[in-house]
PDB file of N, CA and C in Angstrom:
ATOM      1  N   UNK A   1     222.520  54.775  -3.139  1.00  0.00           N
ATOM      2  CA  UNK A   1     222.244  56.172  -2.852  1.00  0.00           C
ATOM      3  C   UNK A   1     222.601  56.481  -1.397  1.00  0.00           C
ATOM      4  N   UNK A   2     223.303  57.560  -1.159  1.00  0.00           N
ATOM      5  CA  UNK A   2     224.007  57.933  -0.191  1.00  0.00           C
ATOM      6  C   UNK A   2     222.510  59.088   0.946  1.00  0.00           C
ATOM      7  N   UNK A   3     221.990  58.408   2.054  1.00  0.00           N
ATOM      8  CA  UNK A   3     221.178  59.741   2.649  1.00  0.00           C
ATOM      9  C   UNK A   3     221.729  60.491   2.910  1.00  0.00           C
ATOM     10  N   UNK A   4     221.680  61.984   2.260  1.00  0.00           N
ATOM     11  CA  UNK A   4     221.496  63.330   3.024  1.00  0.00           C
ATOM     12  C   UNK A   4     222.048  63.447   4.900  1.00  0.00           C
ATOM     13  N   UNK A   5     222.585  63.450   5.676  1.00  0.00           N
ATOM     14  CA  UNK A   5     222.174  63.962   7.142  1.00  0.00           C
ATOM     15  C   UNK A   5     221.371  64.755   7.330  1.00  0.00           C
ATOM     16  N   UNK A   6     220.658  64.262   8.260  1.00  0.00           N
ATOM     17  CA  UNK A   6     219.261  65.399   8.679  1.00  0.00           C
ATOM     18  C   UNK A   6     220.022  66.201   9.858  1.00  0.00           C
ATOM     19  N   UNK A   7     220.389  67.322   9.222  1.00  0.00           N
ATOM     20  CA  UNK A   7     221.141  68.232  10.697  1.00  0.00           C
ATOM     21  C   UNK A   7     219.966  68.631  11.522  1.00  0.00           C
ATOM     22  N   UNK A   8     218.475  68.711  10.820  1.00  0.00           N
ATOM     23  CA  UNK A   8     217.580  69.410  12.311  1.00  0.00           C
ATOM     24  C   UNK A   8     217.323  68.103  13.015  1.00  0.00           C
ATOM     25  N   UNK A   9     217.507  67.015  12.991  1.00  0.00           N
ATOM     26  CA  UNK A   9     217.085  65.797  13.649  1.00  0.00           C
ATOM     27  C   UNK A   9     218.413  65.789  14.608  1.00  0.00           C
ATOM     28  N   UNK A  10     219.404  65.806  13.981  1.00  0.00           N
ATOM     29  CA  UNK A  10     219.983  65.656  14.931  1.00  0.00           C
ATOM     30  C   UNK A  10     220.681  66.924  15.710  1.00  0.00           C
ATOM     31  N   UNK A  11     220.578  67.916  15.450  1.00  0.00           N
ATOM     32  CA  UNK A  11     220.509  69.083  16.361  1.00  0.00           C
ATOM     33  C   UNK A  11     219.441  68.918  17.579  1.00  0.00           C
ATOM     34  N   UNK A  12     217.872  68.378  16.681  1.00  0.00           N
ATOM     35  CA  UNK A  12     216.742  68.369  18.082  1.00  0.00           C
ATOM     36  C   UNK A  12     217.075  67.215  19.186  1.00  0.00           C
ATOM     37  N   UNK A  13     217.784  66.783  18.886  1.00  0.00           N
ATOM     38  CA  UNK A  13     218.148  65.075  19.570  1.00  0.00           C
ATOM     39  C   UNK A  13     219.452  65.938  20.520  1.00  0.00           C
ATOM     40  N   UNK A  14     220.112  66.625  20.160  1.00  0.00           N
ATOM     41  CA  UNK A  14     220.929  67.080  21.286  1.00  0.00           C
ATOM     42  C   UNK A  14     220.321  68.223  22.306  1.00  0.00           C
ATOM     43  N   UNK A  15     219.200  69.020  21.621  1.00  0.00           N
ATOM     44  CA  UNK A  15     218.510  69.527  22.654  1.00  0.00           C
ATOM     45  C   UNK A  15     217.535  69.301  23.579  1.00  0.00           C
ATOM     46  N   UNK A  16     217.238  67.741  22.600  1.00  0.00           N
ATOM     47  CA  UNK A  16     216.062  67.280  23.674  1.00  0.00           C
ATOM     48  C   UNK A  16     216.936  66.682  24.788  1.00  0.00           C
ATOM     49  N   UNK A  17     218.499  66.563  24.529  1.00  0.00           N
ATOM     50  CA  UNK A  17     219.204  65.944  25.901  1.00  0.00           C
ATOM     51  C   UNK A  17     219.339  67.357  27.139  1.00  0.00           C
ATOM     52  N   UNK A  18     219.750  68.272  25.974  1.00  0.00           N
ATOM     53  CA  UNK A  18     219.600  69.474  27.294  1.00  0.00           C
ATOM     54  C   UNK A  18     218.193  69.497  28.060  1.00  0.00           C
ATOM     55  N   UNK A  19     217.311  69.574  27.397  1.00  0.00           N
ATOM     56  CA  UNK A  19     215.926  69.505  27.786  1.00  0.00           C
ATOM     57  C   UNK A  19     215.920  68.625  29.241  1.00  0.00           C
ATOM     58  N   UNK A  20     216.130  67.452  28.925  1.00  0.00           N
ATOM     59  CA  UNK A  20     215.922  66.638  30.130  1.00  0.00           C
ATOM     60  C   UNK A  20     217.038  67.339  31.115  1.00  0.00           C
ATOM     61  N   UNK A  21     217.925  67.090  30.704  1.00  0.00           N
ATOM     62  CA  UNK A  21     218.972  67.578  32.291  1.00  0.00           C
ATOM     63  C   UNK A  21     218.160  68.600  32.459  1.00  0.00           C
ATOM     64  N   UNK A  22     218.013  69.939  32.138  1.00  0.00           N
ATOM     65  CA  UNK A  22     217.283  71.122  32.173  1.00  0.00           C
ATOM     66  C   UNK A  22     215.861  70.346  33.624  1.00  0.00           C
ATOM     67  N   UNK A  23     214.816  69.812  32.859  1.00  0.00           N
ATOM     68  CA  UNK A  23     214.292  69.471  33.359  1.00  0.00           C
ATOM     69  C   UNK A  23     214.423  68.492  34.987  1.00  0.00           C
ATOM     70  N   UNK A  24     215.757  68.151  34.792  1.00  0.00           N
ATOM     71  CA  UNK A  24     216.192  67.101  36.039  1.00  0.00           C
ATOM     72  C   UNK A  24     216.777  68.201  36.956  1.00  0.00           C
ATOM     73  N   UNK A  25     216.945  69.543  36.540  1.00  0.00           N
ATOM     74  CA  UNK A  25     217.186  69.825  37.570  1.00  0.00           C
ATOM     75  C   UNK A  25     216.622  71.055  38.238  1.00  0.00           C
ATOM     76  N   UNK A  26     215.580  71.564  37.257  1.00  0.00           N
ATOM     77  CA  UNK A  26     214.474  72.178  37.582  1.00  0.00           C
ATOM     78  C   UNK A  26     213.719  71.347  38.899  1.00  0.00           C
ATOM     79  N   UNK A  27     213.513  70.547  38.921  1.00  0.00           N
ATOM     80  CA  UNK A  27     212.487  69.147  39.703  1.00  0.00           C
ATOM     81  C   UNK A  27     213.409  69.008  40.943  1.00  0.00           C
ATOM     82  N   UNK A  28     214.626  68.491  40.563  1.00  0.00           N
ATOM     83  CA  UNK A  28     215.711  68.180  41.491  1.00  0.00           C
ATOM     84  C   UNK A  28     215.706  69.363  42.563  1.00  0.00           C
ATOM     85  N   UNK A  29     216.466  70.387  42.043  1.00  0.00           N
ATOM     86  CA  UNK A  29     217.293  71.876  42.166  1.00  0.00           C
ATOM     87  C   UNK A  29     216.687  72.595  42.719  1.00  0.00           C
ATOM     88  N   UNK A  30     215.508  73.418  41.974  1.00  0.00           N
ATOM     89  CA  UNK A  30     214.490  74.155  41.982  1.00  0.00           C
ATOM     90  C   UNK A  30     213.042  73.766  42.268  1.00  0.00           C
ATOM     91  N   UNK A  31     213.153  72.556  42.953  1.00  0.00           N
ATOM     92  CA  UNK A  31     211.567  71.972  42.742  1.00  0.00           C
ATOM     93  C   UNK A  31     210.271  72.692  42.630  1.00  0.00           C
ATOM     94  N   UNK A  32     210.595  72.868  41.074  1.00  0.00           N
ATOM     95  CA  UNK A  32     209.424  73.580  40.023  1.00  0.00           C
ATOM     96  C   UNK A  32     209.012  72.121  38.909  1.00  0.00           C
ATOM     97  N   UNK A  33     208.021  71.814  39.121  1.00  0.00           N
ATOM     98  CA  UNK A  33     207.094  71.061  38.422  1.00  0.00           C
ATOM     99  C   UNK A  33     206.499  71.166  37.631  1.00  0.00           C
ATOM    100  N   UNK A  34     205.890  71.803  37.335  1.00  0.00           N
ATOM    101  CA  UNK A  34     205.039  72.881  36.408  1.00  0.00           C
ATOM    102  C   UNK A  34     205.163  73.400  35.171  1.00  0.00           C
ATOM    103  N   UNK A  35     205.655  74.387  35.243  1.00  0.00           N
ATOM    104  CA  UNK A  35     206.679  74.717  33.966  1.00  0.00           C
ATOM    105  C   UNK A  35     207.992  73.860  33.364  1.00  0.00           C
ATOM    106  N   UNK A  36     208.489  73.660  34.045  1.00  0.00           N
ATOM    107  CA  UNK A  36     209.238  72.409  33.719  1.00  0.00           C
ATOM    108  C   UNK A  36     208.453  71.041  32.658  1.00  0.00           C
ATOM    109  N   UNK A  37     207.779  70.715  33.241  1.00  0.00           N
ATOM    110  CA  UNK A  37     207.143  69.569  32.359  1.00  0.00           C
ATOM    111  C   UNK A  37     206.480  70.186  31.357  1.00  0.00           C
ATOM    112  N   UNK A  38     206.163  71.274  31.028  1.00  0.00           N
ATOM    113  CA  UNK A  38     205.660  72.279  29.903  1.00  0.00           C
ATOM    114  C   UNK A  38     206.988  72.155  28.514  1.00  0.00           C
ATOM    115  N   UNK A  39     208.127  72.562  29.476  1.00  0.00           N
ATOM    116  CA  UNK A  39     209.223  72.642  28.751  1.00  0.00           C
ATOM    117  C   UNK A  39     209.967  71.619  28.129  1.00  0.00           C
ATOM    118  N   UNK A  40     209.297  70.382  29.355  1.00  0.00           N
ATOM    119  CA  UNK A  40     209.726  68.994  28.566  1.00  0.00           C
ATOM    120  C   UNK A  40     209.352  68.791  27.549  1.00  0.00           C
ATOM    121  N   UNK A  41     207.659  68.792  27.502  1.00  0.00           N
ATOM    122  CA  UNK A  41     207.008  68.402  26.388  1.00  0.00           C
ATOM    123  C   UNK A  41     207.414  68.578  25.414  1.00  0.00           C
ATOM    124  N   UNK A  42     207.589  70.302  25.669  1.00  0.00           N
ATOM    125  CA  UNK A  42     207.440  70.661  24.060  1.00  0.00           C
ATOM    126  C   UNK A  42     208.908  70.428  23.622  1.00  0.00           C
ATOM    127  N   UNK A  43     209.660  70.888  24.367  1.00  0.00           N
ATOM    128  CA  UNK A  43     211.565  70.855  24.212  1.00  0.00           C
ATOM    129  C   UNK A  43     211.763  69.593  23.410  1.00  0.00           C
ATOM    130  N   UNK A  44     211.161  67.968  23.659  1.00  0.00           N
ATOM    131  CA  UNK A  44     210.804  66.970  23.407  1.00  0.00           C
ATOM    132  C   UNK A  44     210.478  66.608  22.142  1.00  0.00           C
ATOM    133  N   UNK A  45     209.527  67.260  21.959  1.00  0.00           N
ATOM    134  CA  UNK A  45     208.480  67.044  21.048  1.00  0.00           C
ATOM    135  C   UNK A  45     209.162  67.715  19.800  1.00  0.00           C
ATOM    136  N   UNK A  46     209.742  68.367  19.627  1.00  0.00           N
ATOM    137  CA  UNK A  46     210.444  69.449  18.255  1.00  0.00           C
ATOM    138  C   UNK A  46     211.089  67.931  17.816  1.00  0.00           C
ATOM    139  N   UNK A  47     212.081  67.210  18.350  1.00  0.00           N
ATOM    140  CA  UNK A  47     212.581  66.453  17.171  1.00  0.00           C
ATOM    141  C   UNK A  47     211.941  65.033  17.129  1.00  0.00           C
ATOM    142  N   UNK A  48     210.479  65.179  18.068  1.00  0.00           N
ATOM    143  CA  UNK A  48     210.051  63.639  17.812  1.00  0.00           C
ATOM    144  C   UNK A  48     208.855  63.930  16.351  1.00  0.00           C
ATOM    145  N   UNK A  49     208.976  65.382  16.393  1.00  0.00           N
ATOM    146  CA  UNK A  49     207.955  65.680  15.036  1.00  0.00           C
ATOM    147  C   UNK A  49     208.688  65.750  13.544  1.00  0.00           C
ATOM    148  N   UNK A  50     210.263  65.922  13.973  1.00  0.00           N
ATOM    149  CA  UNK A  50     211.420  65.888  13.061  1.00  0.00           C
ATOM    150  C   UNK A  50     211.515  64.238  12.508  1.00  0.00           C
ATOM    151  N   UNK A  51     211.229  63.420  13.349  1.00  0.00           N
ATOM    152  CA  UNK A  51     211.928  61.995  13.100  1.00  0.00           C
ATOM    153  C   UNK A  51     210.678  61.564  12.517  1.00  0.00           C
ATOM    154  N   UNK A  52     209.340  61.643  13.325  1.00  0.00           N
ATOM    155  CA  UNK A  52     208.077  61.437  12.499  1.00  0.00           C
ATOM    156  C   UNK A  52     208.005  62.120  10.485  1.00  0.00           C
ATOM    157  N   UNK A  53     208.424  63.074  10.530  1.00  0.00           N
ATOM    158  CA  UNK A  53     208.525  63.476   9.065  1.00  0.00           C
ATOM    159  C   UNK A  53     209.472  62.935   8.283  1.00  0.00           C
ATOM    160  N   UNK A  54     210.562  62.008   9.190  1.00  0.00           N
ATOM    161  CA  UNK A  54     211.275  61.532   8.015  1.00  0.00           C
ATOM    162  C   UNK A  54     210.828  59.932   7.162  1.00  0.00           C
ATOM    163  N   UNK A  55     209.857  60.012   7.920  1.00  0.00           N
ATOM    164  CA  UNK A  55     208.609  58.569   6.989  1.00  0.00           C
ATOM    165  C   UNK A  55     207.097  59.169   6.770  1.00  0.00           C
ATOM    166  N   UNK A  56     206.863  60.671   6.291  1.00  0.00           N
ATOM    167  CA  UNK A  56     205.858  60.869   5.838  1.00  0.00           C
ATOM    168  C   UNK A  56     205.504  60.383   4.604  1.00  0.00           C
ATOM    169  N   UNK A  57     203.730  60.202   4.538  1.00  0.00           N
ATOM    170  CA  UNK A  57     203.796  59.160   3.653  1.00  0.00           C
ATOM    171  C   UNK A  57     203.494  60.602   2.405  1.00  0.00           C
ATOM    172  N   UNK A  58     203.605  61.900   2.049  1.00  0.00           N
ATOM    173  CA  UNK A  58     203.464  62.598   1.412  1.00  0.00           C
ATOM    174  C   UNK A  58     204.545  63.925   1.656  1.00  0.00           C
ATOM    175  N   UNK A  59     205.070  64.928   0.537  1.00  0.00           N
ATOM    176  CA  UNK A  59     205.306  66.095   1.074  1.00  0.00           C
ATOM    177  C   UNK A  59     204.408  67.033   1.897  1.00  0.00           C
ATOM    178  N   UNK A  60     203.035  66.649   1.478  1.00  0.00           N
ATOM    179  CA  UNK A  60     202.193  67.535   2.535  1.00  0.00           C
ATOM    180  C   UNK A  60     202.008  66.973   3.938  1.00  0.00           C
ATOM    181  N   UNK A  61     202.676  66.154   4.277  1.00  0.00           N
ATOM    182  CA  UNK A  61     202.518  65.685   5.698  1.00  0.00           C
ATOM    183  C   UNK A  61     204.031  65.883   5.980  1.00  0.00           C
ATOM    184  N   UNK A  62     205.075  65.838   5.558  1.00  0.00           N
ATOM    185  CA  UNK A  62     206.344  66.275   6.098  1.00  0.00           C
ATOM    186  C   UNK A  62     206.081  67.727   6.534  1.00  0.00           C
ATOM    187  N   UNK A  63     205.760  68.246   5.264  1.00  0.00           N
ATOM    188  CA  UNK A  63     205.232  70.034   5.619  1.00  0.00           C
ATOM    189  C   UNK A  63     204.730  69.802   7.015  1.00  0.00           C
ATOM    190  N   UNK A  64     203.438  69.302   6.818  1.00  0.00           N
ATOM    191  CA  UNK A  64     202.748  69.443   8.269  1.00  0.00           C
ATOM    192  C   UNK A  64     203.617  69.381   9.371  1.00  0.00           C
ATOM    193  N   UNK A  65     204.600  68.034   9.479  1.00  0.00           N
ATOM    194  CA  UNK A  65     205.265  67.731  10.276  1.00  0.00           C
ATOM    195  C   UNK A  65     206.146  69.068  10.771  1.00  0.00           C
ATOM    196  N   UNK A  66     206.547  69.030   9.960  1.00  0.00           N
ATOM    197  CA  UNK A  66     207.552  69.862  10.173  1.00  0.00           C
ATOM    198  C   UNK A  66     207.339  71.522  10.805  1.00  0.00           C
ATOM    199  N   UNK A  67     206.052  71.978  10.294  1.00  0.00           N
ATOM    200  CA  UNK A  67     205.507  72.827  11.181  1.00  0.00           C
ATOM    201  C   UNK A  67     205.413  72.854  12.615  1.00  0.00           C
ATOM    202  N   UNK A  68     204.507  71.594  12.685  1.00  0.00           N
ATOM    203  CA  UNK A  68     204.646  70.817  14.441  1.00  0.00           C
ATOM    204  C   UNK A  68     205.664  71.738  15.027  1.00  0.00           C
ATOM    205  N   UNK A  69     206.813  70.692  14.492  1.00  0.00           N
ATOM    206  CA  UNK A  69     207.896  70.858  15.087  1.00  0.00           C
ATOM    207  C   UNK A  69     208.370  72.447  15.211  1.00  0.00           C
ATOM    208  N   UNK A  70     208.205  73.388  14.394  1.00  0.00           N
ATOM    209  CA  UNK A  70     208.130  74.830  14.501  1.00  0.00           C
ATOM    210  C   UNK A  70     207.770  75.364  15.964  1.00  0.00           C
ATOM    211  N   UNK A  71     206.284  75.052  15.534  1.00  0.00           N
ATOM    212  CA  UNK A  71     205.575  75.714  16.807  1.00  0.00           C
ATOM    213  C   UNK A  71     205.910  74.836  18.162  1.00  0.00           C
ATOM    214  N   UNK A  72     206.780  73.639  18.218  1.00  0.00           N
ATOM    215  CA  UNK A  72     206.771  73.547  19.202  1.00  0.00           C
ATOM    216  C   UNK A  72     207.925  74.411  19.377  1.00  0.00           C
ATOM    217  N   UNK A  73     208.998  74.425  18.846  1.00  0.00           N
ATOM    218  CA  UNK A  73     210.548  75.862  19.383  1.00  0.00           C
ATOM    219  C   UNK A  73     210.105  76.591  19.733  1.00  0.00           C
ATOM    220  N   UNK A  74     208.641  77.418  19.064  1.00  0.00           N
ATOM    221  CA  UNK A  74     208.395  78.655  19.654  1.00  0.00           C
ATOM    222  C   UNK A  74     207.712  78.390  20.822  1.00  0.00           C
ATOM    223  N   UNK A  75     206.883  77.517  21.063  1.00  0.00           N
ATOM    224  CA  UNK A  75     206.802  77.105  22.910  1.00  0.00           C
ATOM    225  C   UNK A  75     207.419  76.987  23.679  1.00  0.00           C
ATOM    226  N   UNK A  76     208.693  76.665  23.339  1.00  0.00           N
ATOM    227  CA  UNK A  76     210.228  76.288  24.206  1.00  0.00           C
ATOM    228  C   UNK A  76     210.386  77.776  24.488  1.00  0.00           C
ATOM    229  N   UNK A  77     210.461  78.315  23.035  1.00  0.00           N
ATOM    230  CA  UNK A  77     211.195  79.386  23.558  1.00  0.00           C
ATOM    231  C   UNK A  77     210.436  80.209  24.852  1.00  0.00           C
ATOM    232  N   UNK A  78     209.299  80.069  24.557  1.00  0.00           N
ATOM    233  CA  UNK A  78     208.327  80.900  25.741  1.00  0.00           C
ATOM    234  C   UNK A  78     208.131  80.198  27.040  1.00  0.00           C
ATOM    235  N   UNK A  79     208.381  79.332  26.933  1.00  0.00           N
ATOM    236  CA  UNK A  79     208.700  78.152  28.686  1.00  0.00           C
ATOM    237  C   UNK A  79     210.250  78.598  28.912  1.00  0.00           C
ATOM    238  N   UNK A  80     210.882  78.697  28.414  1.00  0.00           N
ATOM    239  CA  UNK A  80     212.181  79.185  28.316  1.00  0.00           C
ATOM    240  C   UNK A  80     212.976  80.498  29.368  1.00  0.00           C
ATOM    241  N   UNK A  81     211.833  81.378  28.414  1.00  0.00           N
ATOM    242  CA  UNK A  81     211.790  82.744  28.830  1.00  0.00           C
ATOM    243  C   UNK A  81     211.307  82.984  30.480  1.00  0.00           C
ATOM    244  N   UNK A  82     210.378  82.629  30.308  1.00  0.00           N
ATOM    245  CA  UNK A  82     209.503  82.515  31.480  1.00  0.00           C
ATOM    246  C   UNK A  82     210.140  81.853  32.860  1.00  0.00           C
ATOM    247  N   UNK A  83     210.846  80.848  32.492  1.00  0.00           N
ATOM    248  CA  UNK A  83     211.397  80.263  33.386  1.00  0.00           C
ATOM    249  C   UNK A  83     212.470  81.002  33.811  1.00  0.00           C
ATOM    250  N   UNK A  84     213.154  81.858  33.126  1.00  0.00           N
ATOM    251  CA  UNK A  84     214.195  82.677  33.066  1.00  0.00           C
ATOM    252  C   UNK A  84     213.682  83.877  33.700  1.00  0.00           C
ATOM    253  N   UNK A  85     212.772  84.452  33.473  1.00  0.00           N
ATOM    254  CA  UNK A  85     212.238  85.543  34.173  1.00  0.00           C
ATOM    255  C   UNK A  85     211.554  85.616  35.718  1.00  0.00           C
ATOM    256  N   UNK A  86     211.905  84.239  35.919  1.00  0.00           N
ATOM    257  CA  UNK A  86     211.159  83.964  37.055  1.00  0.00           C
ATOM    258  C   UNK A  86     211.910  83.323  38.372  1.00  0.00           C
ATOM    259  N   UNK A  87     213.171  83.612  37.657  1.00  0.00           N
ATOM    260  CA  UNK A  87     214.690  83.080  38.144  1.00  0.00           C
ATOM    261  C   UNK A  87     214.490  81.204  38.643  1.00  0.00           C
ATOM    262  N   UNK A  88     213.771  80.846  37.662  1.00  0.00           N
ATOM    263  CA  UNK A  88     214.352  79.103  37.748  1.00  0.00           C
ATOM    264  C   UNK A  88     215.556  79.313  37.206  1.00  0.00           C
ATOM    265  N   UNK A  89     216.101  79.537  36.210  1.00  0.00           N
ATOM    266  CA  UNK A  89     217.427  79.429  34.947  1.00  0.00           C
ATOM    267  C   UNK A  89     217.757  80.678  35.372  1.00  0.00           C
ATOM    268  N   UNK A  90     219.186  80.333  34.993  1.00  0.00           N
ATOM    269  CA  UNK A  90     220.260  81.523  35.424  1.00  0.00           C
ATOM    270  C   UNK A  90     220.752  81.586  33.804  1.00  0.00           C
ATOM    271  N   UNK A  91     221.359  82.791  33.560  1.00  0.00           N
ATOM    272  CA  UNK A  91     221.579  83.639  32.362  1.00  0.00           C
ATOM    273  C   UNK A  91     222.342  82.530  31.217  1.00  0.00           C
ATOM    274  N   UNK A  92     222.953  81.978  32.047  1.00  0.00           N
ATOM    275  CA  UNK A  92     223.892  81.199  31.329  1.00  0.00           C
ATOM    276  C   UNK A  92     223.109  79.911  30.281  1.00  0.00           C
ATOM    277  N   UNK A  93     222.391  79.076  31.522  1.00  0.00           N
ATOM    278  CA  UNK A  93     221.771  77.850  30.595  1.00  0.00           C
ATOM    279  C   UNK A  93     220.535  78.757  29.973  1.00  0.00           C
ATOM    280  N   UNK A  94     219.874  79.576  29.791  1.00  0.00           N
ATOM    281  CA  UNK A  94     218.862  80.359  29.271  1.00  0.00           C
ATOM    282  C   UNK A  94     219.425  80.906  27.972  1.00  0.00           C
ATOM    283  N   UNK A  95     220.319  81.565  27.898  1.00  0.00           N
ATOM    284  CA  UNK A  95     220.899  81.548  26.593  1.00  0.00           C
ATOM    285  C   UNK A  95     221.631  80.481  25.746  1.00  0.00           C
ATOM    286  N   UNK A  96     222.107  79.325  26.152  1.00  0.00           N
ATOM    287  CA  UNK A  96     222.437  78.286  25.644  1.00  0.00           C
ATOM    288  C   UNK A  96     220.997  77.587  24.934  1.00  0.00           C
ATOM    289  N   UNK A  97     220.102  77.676  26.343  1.00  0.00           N
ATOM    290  CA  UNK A  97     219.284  76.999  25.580  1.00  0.00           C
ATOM    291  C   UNK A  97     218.327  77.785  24.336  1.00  0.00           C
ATOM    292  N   UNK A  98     218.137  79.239  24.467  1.00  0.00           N
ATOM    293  CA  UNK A  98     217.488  79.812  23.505  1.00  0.00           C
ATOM    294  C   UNK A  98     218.832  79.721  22.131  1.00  0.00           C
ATOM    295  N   UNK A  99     219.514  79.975  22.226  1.00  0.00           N
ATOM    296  CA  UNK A  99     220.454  79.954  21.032  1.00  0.00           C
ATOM    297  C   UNK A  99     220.499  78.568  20.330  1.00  0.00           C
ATOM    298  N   UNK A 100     220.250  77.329  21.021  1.00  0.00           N
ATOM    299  CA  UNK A 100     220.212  75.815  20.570  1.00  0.00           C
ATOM    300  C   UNK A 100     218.788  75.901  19.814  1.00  0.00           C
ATOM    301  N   UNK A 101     217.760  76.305  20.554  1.00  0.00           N
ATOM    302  CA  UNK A 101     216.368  76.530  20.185  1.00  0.00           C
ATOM    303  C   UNK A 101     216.154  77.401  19.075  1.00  0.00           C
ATOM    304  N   UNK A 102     216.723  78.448  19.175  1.00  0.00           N
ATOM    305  CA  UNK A 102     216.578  79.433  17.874  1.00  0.00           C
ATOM    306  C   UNK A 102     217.218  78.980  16.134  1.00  0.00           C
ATOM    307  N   UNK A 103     218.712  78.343  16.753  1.00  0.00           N
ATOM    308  CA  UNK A 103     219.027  77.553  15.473  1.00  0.00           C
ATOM    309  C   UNK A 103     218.044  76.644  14.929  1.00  0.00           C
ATOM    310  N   UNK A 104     217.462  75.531  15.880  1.00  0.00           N
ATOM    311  CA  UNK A 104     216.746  74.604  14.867  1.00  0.00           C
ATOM    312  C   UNK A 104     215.426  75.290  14.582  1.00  0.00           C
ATOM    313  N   UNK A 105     214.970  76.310  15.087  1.00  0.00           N
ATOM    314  CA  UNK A 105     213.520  77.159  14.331  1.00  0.00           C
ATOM    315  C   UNK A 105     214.091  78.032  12.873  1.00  0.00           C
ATOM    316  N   UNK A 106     215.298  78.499  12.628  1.00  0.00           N
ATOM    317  CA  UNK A 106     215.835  78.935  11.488  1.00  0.00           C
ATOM    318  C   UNK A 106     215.714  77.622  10.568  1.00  0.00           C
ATOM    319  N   UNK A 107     216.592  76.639  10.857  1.00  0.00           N
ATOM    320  CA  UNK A 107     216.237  75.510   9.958  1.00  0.00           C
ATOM    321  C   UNK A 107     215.230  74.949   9.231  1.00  0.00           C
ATOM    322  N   UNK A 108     214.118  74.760  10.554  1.00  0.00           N
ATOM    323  CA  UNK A 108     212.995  74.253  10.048  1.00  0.00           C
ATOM    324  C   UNK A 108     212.076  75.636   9.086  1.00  0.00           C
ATOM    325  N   UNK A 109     212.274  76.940   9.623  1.00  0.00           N
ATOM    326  CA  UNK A 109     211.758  77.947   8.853  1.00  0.00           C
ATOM    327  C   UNK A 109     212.331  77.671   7.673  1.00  0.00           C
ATOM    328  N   UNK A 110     213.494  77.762   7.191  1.00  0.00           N
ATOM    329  CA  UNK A 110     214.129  77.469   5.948  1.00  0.00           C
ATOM    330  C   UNK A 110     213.001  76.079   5.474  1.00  0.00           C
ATOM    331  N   UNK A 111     213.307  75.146   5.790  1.00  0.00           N
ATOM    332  CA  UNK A 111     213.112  74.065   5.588  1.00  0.00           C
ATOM    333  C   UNK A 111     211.419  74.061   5.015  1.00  0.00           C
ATOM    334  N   UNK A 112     210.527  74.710   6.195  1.00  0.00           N
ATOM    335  CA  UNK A 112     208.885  75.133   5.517  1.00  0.00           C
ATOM    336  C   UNK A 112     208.908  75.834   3.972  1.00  0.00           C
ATOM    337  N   UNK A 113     209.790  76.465   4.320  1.00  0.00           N
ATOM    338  CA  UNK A 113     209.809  77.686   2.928  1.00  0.00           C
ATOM    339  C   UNK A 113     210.343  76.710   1.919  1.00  0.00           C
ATOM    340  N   UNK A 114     210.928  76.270   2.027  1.00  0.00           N
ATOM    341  CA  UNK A 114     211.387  75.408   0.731  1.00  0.00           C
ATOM    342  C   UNK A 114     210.300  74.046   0.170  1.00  0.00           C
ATOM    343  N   UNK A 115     210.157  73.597   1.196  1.00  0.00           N
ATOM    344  CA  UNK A 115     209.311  72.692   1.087  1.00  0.00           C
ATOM    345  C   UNK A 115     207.866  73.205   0.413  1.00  0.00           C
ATOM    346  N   UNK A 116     207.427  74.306   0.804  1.00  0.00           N
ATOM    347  CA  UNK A 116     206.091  75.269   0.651  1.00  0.00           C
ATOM    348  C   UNK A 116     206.202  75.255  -1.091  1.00  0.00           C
ATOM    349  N   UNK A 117     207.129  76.652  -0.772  1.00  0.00           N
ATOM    350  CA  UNK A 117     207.758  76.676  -2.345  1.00  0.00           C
ATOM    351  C   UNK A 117     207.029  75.597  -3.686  1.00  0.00           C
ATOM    352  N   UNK A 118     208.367  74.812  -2.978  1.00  0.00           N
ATOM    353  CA  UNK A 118     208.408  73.374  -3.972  1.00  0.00           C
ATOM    354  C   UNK A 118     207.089  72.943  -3.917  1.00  0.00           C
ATOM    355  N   UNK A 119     206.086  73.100  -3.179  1.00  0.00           N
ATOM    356  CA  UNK A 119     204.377  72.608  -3.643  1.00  0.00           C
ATOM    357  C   UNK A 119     203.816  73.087  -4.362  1.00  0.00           C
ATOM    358  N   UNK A 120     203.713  74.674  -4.290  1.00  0.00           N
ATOM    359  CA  UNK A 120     203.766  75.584  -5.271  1.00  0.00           C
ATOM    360  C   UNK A 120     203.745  75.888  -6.679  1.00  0.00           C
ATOM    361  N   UNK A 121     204.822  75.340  -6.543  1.00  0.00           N
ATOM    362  CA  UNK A 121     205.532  75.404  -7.958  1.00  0.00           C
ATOM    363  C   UNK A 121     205.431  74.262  -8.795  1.00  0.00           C
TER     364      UNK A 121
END
């Protein structure tokens, strides 16, 4: 049997690399501490809740998982913003990074709904 590719795993695995540079040079650049490590976390955390669900020991714990990982994008996105509004991030990496961020919250939204669904039913 051939696995599937997990495109949100590995979509979150390329943003958690932006994340860090992001973060290296917030600290570096901008020495902002603060929000930054906010943004790590969570920026972080979206595909370590992705990789955790791919050995749940139930569909209702992938679900769960996979929520996690939801609400953490929408934290990104709001460390994101913020950081952007506050001129750490300039227009450019702020929309890269919300557009990287917004794709894998479509996914995983898809991904809840289907999964939901399928309990459902």
């Amino acid at each position: 049997m051939v696995k599937k590719e997990n495109i949100a795993k590995r979509k979150s695995i390329q943003f958690a690399i932006a994340i860090v540079s992001t973060y290296k040079f917030l600290t570096e650049t901008g020495k902002e501490f603060v929000l930054s490590k906010q943004l790590l976390r969570s920026g972080t955390s979206i595909g370590a809740n992705i990789a955790e669900g791919e050995y749940a020991s139930s569909e209702k714990d992938l679900l769960n998982k996979l929520y996690i990982a939801l609400k953490e994008c929408n934290e990104t996105l709001y460390w994101l913003e913020l950081l952007f509004e506050t001129n750490y991030l300039d227009k450019e990496r702020y929309d890269t990074l919300t557009d990287s961020c917004s794709e894998i919250k479509r996914i995983l939204s898809a991904s809840t709904k289907t999964l939901k669904d399928k309990q459902e039913n």
